[in-house]
Protein backbone atom coordinates (compact mmCIF):
# COMPACT_ATOMS: atom_id res chain seq x y z
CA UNK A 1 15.12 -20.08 -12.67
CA UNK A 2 13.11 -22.76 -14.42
CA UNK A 3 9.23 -21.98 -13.55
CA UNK A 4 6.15 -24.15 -13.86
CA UNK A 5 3.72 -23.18 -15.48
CA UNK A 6 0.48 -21.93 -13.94
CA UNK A 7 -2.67 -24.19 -13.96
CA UNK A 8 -5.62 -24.03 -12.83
CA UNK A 9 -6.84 -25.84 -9.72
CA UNK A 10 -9.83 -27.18 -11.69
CA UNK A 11 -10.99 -26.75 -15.37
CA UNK A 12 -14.76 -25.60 -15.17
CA UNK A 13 -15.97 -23.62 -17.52
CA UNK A 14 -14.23 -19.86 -16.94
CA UNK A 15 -16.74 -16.84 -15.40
CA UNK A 16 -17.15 -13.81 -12.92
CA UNK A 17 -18.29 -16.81 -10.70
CA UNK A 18 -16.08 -19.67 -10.88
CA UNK A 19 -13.36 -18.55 -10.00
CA UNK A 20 -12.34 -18.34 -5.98
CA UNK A 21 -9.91 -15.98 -4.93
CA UNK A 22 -7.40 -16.41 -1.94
CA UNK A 23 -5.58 -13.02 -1.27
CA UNK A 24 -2.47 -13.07 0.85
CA UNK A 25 -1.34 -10.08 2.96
CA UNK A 26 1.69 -9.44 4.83
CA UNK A 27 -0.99 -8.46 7.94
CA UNK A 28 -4.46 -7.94 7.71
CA UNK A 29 -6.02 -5.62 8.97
CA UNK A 30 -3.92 -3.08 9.47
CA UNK A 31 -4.22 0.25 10.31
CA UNK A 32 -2.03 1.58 7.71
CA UNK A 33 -3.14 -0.34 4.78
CA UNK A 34 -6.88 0.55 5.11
CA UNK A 35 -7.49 0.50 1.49
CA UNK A 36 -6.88 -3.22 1.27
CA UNK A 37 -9.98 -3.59 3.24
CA UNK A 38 -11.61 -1.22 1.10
CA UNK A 39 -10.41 -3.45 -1.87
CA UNK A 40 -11.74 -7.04 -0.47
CA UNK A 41 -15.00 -5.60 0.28
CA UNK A 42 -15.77 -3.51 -2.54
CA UNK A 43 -14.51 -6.42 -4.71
CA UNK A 44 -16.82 -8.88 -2.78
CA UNK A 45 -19.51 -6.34 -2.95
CA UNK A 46 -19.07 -7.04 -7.02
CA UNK A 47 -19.47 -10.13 -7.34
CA UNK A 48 -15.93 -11.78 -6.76
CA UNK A 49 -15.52 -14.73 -4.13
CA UNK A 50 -12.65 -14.11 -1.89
CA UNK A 51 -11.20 -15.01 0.80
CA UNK A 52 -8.07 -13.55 2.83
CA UNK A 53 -4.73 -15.03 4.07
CA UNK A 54 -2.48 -13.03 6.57
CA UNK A 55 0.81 -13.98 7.38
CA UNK A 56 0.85 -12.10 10.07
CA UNK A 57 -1.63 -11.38 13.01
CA UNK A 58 -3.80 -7.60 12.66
CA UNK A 59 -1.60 -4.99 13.87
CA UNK A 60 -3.52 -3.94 16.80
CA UNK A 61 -5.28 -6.42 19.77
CA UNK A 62 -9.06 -7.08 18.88
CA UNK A 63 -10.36 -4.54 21.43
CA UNK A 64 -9.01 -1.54 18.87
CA UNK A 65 -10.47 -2.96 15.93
CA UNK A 66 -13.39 -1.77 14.07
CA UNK A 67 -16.46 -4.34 13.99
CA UNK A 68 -15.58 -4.33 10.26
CA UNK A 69 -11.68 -4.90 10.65
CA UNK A 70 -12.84 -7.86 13.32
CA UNK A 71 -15.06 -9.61 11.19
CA UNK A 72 -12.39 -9.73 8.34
CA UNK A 73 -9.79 -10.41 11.29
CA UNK A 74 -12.03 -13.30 12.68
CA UNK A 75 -12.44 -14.67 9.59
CA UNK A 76 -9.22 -13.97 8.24
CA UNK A 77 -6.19 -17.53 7.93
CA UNK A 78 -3.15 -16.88 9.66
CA UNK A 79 0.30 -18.75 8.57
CA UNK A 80 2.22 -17.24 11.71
CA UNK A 81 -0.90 -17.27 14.80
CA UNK A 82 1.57 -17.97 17.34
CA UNK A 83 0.61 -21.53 17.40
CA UNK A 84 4.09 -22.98 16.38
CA UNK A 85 3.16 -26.79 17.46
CA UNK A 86 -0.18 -26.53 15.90
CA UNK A 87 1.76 -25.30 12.70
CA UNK A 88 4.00 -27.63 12.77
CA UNK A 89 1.39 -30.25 13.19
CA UNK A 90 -0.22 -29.09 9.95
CA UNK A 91 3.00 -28.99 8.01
CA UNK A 92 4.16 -32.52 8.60
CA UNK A 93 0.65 -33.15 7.52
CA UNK A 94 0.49 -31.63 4.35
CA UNK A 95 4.52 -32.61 3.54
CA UNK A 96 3.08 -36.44 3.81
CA UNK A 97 -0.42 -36.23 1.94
CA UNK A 98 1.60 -34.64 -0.81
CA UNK A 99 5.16 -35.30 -1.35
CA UNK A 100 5.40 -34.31 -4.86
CA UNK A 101 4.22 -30.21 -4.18
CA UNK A 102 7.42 -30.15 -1.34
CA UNK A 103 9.90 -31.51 -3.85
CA UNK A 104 8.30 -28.96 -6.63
CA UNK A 105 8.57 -26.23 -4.06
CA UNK A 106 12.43 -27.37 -2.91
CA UNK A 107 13.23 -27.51 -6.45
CA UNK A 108 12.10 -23.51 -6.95
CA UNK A 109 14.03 -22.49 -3.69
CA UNK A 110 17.03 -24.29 -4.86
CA UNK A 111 17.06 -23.21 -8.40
CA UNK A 112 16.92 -19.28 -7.49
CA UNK A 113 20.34 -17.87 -8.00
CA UNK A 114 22.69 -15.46 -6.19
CA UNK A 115 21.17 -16.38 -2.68
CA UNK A 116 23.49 -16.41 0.44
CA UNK A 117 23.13 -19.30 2.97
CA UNK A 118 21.10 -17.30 5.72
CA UNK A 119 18.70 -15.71 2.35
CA UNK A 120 18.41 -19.70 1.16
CA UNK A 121 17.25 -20.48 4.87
CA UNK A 122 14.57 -17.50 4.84
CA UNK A 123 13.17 -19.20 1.40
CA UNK A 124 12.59 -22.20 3.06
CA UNK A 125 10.50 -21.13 6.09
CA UNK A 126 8.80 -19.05 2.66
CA UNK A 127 8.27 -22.32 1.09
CA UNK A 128 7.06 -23.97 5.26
CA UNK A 129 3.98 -20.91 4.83
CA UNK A 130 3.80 -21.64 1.25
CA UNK A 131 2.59 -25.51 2.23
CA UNK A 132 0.48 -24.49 4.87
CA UNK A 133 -1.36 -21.54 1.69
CA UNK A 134 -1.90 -23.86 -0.45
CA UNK A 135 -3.14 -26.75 1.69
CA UNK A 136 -5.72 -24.10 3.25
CA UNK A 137 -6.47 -22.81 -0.44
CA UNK A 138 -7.54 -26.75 -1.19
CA UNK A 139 -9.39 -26.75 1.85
CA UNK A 140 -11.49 -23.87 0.91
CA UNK A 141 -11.41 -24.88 -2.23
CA UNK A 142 -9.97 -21.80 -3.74
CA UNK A 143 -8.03 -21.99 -7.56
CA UNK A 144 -6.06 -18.87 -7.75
CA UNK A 145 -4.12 -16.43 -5.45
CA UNK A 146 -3.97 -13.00 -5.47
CA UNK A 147 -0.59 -11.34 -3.45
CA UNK A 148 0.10 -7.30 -2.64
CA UNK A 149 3.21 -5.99 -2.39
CA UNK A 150 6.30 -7.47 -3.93
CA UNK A 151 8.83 -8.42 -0.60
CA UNK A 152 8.42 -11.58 1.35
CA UNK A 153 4.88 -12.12 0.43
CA UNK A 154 5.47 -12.47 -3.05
CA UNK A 155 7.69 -15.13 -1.68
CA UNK A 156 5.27 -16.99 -0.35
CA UNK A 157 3.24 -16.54 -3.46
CA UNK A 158 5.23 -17.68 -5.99
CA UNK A 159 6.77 -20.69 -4.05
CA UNK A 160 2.53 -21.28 -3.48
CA UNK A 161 1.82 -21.27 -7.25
CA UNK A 162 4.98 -23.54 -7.86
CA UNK A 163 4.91 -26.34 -5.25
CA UNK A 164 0.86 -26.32 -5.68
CA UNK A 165 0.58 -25.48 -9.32
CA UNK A 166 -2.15 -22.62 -8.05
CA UNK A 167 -1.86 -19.55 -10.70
CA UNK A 168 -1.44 -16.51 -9.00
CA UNK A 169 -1.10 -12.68 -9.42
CA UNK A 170 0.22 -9.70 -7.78
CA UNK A 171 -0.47 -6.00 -7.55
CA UNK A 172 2.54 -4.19 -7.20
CA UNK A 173 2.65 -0.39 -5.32
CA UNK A 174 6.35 0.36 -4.72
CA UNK A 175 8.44 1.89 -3.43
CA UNK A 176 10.43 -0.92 -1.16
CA UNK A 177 9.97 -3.69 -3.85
CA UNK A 178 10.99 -1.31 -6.67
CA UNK A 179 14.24 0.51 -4.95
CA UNK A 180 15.87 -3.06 -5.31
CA UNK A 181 14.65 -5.34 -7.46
CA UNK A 182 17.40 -7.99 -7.43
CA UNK A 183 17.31 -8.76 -3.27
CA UNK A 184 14.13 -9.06 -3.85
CA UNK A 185 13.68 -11.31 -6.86
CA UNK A 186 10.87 -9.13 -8.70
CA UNK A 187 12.10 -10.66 -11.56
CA UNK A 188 11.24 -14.04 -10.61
CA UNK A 189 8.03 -13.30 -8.94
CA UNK A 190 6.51 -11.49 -11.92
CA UNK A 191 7.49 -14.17 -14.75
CA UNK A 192 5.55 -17.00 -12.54
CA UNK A 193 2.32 -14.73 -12.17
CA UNK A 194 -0.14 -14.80 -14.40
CA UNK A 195 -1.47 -11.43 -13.96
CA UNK A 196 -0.15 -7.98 -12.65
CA UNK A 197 -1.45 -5.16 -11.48
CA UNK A 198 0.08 -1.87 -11.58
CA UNK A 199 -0.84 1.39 -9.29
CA UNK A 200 0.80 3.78 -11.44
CA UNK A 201 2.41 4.21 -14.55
CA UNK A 202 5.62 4.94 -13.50
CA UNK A 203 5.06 1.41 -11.47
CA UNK A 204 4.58 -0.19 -15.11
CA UNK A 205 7.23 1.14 -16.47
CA UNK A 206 9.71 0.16 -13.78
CA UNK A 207 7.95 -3.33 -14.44
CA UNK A 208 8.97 -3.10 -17.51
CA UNK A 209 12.43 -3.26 -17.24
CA UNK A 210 12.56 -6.30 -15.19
CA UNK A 211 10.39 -8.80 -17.93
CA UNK A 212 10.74 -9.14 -21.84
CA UNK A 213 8.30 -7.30 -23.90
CA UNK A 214 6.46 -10.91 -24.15
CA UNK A 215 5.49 -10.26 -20.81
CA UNK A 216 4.31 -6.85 -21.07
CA UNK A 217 0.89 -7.96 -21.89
CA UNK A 218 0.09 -9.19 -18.31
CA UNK A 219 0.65 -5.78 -16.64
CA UNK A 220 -2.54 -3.39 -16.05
CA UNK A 221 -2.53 0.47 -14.65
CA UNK A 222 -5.64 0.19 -11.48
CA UNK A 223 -5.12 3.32 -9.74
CA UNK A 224 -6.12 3.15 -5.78
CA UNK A 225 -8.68 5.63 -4.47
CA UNK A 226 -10.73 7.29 -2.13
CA UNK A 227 -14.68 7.39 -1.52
CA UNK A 228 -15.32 10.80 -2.79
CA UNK A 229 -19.10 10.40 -1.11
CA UNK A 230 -17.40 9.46 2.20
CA UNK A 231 -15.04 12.33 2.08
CA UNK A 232 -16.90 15.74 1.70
CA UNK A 233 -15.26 18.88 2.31
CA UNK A 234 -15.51 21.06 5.50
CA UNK A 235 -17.90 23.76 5.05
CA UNK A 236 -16.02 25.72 7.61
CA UNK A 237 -14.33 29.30 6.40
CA UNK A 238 -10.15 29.09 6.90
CA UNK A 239 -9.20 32.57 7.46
CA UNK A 240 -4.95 32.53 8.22
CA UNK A 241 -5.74 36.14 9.99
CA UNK A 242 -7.74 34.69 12.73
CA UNK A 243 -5.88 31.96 13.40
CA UNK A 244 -2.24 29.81 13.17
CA UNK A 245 -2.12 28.32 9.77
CA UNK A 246 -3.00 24.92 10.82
CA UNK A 247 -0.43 22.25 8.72
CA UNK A 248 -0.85 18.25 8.60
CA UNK A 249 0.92 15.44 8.08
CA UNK A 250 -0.25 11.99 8.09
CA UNK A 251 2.53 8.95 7.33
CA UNK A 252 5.06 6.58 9.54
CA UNK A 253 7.98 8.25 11.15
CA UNK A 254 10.24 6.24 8.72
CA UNK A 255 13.08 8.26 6.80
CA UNK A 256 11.36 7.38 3.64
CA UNK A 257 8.83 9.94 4.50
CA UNK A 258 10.85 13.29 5.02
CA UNK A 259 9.54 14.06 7.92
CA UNK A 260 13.22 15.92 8.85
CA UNK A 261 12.75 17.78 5.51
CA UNK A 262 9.13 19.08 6.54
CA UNK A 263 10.77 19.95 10.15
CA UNK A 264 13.52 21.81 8.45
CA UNK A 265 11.12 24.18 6.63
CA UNK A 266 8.87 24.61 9.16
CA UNK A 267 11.82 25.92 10.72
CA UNK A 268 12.16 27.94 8.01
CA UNK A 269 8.65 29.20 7.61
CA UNK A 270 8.93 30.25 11.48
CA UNK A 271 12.12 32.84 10.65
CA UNK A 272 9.96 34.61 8.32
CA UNK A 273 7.53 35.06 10.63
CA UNK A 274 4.77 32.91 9.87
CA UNK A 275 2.43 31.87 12.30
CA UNK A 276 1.39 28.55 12.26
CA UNK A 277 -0.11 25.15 13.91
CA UNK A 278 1.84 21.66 12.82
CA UNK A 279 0.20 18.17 13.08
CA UNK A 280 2.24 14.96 12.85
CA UNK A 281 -0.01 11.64 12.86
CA UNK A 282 1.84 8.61 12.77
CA UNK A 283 4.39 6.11 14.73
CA UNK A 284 7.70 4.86 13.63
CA UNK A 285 10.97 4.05 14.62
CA UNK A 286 12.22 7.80 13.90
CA UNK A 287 10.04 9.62 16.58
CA UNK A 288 12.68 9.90 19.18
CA UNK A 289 14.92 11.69 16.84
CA UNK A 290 12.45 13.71 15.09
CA UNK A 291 11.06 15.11 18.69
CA UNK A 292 14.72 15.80 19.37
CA UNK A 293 15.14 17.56 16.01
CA UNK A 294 12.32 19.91 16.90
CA UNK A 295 13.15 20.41 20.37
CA UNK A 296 16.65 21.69 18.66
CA UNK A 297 15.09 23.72 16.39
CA UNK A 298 12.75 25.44 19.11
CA UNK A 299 9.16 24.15 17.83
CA UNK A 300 8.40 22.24 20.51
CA UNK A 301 5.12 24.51 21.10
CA UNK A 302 4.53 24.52 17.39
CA UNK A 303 4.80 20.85 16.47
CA UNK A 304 2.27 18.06 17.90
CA UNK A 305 3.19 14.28 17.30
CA UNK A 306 0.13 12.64 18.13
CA UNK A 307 1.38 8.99 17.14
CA UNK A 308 -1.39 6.69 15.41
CA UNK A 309 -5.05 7.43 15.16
CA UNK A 310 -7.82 5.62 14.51
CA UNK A 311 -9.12 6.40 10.78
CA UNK A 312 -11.38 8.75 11.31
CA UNK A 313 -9.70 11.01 13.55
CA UNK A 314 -7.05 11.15 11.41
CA UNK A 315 -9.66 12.22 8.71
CA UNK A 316 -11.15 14.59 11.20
CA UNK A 317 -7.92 16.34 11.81
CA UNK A 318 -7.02 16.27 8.00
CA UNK A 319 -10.33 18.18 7.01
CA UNK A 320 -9.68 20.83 9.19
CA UNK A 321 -6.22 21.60 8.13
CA UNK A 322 -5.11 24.64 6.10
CA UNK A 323 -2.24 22.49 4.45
CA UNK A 324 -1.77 18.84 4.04
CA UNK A 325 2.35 18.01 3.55
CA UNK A 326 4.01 14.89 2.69
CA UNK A 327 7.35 15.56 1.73
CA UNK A 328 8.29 12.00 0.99
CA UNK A 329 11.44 10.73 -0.50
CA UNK A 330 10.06 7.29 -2.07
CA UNK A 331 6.37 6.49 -2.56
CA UNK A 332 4.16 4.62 -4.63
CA UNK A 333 0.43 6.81 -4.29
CA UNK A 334 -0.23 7.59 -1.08
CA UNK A 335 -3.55 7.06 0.14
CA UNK A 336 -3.02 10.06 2.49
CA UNK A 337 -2.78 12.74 0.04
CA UNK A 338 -5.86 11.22 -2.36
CA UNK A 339 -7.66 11.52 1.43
CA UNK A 340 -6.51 15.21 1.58
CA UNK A 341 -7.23 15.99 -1.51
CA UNK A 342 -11.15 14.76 -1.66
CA UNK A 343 -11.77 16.45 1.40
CA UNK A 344 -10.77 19.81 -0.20
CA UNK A 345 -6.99 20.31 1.40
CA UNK A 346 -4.25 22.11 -0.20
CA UNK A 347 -1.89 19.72 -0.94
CA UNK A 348 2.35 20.27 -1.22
CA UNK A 349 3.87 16.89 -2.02
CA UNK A 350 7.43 15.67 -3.88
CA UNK A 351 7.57 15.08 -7.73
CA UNK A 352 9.13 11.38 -6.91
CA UNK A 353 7.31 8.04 -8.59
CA UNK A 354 3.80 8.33 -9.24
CA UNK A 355 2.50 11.36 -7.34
CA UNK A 356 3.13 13.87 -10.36
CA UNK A 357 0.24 11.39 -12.24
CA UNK A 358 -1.66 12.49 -8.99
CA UNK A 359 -1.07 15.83 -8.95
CA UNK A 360 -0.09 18.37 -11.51
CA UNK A 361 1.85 21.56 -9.93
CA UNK A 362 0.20 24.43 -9.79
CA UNK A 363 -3.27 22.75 -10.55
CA UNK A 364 -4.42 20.28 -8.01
CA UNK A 365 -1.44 21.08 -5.62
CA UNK A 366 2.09 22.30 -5.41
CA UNK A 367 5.29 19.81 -5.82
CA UNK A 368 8.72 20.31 -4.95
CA UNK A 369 11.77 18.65 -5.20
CA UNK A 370 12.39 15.84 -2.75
CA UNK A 371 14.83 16.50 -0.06
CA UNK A 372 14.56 20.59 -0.97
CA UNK A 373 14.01 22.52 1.81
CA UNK A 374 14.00 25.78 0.63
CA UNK A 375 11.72 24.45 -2.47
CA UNK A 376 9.31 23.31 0.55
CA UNK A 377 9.55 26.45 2.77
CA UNK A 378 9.04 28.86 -0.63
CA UNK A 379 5.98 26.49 -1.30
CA UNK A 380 4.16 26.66 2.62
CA UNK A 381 4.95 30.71 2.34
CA UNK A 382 3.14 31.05 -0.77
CA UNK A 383 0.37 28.85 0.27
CA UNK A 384 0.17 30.60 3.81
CA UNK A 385 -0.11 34.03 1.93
CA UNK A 386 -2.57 33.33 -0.45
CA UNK A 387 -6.22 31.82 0.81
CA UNK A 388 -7.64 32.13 -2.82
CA UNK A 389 -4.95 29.81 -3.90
CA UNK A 390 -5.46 27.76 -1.28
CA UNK A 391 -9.43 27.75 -1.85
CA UNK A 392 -8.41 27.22 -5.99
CA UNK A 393 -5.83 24.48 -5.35
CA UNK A 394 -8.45 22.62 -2.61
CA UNK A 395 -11.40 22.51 -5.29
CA UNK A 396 -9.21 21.61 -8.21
CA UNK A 397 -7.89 18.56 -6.00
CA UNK A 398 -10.79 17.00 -5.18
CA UNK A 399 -12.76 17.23 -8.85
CA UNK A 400 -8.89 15.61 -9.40
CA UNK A 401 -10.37 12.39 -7.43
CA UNK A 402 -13.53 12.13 -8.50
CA UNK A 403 -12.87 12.04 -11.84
CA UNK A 404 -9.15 9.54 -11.83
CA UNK A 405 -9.06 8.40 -8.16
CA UNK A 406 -12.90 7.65 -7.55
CA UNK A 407 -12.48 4.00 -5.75
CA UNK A 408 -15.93 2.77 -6.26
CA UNK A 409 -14.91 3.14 -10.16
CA UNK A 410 -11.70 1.94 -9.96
CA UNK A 411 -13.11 -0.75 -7.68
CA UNK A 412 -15.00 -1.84 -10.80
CA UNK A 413 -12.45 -1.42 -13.18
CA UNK A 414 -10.41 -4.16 -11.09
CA UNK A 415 -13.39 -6.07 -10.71
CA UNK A 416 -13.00 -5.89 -14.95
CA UNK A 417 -9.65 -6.94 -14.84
CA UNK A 418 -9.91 -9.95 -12.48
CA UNK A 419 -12.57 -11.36 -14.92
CA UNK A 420 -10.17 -10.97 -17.68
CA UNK A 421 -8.12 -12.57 -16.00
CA UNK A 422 -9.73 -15.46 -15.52
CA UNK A 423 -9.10 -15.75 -19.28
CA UNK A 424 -5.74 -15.90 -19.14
CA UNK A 425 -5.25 -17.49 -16.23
C-alpha cells in the first residue's frame, strides 16, 4: 500500500527534551502486562515526556488497583470509555476541523489489500480511534507515538501516523502478531514506522523477513527485565525430604501456555512416586477444562488453581517454590520466568522463540521440547532428586538477570534508543 511518509508534528531543534511521546496500549493498566508500567515510569524517571493512550479501560474496577496503577489509570486517555455519544461528539468534531487527515486516513484503509468486507469495516472503526489519537495527541501537544504489540493497536497506530502525519514506532514481543503476519498486516505496520523495537533476537529476525534489508536499519534488540534489587532471593532452606516438592506456575489458562502438557507430567511425576505440591496462578478461558483434566487424572488434592493474584502475591508464592514451570507452546520472553529466575527459582521452560536467549539448558535452567511430556516429566524428576542442582541452577539464573535482563539497564538502554530516534524520526 502506498504510505506517507512520517513527519514530524513540529520542526524544533531535535533533543532528549523536545520530543513528547504518546504511547498507545491495548489496556492500561493491566494486571498482566505489569512491565509496561514499569516501562512508562522508568522511562519518565529518565528524562522522556510521555504520556499514555488506552484503548481500552484497566482490566480491573479502580478499587483493585494499586495507588500507582490509579494514578496512571486516572490520568491515562481512553478511545473506548464507554461514553459512545460523547465519542461520537468528538469524532464529528475532529472529521470537520480537519477534513484532509479523514480522507488521508480513508485513503490508507482503502488501499490495504486482501481485506474481506467485515475486516474493511473493523479498519474503519481503527481509523474512528485513530481520529480521536491524534486529535488528543494535538491537544497535548505530543509529536510522535509510540505502539506495543503488533494486532489491532498497531492498527490504530499506523492509520494515526497516516491520516495525522504523526511518526510513530512500535515495539514488537510476539508471539500472536508473529504466528500470522499477513491477517495481521505486520508488513504494513512496520514499513510506516519509523522506529522498531525488538524483545528478542529471534523477534528481529522474524522482522526480518517481512521488510527489505533497507529497512533493517530501524529494528533494535531491548530486552525486557526484572528489578533484580526488588526481587531478592528467599533465604529460607528447601529440603524435598521434609516436605512436598512445592511446583509453580504463573501464566493465563490459554492453550498457548501448555498448561495440559504441565498437567500431563505432573501426572507422570505422581506414578513414579514423587511427592509434590502444584500451584497454578492465573485465569483464562481454559480453566473449566483444565480442572476437569485434573480431576480425571486424580490430582485434584495435588493441584491448586488459585486464578489471578495481585503482583506481589504472585511473587510471594513464586519465591517460595521449589520449581517454577512454564511449559509454553508460543512466547515472546515471559516476564514470569525472568521473575522466577531473579528470585533464585529453578526454572524448566520450552526451547520455542526467544526463551533459549534467556536461558541456556543445563546452566540457568532446564528446557524441553514443547508439547513433550515425557521430556517435561524426565526434567521435574531430575530436578526433584537433586537439591544441589536445584541450588546450582537457582544461583546461575539470577546472576543470568542481573547481568542481560537487569530492567533499570535496559530501561536506559531504551531511554538511548528513543533519543536516537529522535534522529531519525
Amino acid at each position: 500500500m502506498p504510505l506517507a511518509p512520517p513527519r514530524k508534528a513540529a520542526p524544533s531543534p531535535r533533543s532528549k527534551t523536545t520530543t513528547r511521546y504518546a504511547y498507545l496500549l491495548s489496556r492500561y493498566p493491566a494486571v498482566s502486562h505489569t512491565f509496561l508500567l514499569k516501562e512508562v515510569l522508568g522511562l519518565r524517571a529518565r528524562g522522556l515526556h510521555i504520556e499514555t493512550a488506552s484503548i481500552n479501560l484497566p482490566d480491573r474496577p479502580s478499587s483493585r488497583l494499586s495507588d500507582e496503577e490509579l494514578r496512571e489509570a486516572n490520568a491515562t486517555r481512553y478511545l473506548k470509555d464507554g461514553n459512545t455519544l460523547g465519542a461520537l461528539v468528538l469524532l464529528a468534531r475532529a472529521i470537520a476541523a480537519h477534513p484532509i487527515t479523514l480522507l488521508r486516513g480513508l485513503r490508507a484503509v482503502f488501499a490495504i489489500r486482501r481485506l474481506r468486507l467485515t475486516e474493511r469495516g473493523y479498519w474503519l472503526f481503527y481509523l474512528a480511534e485513530a481520529l480521536l489519537l491524534g486529535q488528543w495527541m494535538r491537544s497535548r501537544k505530543l509529536n510522535h507515538l509510540h505502539v506495543h504489540f503488533g494486532g489491532p493497536v498497531a492498527a490504530v497506530g499506523m492509520l494515526t501516523s497516516i491520516a495525522w502525519r504523526i511518526p510513530y514506532s512500535l515495539t514488537i514481543h510476539g508471539p500472536e502478531e508473529l504466528l500470522n503476519t499477513g491477517a495481521e498486516h505486520l508488513s504494513e505496520k512496520l514499513t510506516q514506522a519509523t522506529h522498531i523495537i525488538c524483545i528478542s533476537d529471534f523477534c528481529r529476525s522474524q522482522l526480518m523477513q517481512l521488510l527489505p534489508p533497507a529497512h533493517w536499519g530501524k529494528l533494535d534488540v531491548v530486552r525486557l527485565g526484572v528489578d533484580p534489587a526488588a526481587l531478592t532471593p528467599s533465604l529460607a532452606v528447601q529440603n524435598v525430604d521434609n516436605r512436598p516438592l512445592e511446583i509453580v506456575c504463573t501464566g493465563r489458562l490459554v492453550p498457548a501456555k501448555g498448561h495440559r502438557i504441565l498437567i500431563e507430567a505432573l501426572y507422570g511425576l505422581r506414578e513414579r512416586g514423587i511427592e509434590f505440591s502444584a500451584t497454578l496462578i492465573g485465569d483464562g478461558p481454559e480453566r473449566l477444562g483444565l480442572t476437569e483434566l485434573v480431576r480425571e487424572r486424580g490430582l485434584t488434592e495435588k493441584i491448586l488453581f488459585t486464578s489471578s493474584l495481585p503482583h506481589d502475591e504472585t511473587l510471594a508464592r513464586v519465591r517460595d517454590a521449589d520449581i517454577f514451570v512454564l511449559a509454553s507452546f508460543a512466547e515472546g520472553i515471559p516476564v514470569a520466568l525472568m521473575e522466577a529466575m531473579a528470585l533464585g527459582i529453578p526454572c524448566i521452560s520450552t526451547s520455542i522463540a526467544g526463551i533459549p536467549e534467556l536461558i541456556h539448558t543445563g546452566r540457568d535452567g532446564i528446557l524441553v521440547a514443547p508439547s513433550n511430556i515425557r521430556e517435561l516429566t524426565d526434567a521435574l524428576t531430575t530436578l526433584a532428586g537433586d537439591a544441589t542442582l536445584r541450588q546450582f541452577l537457582g544461583r546461575s539464573a539470577r546472576r543470568r538477570i542481573v547481568h542481560d535482563y537487569n530492567l533499570p539497564l535496559n530501561q536506559e538502554r531504551l531511554a538511548q534508543c528513543f533519543n536516537g530516534e529522535e534522529m531519525r524520526s
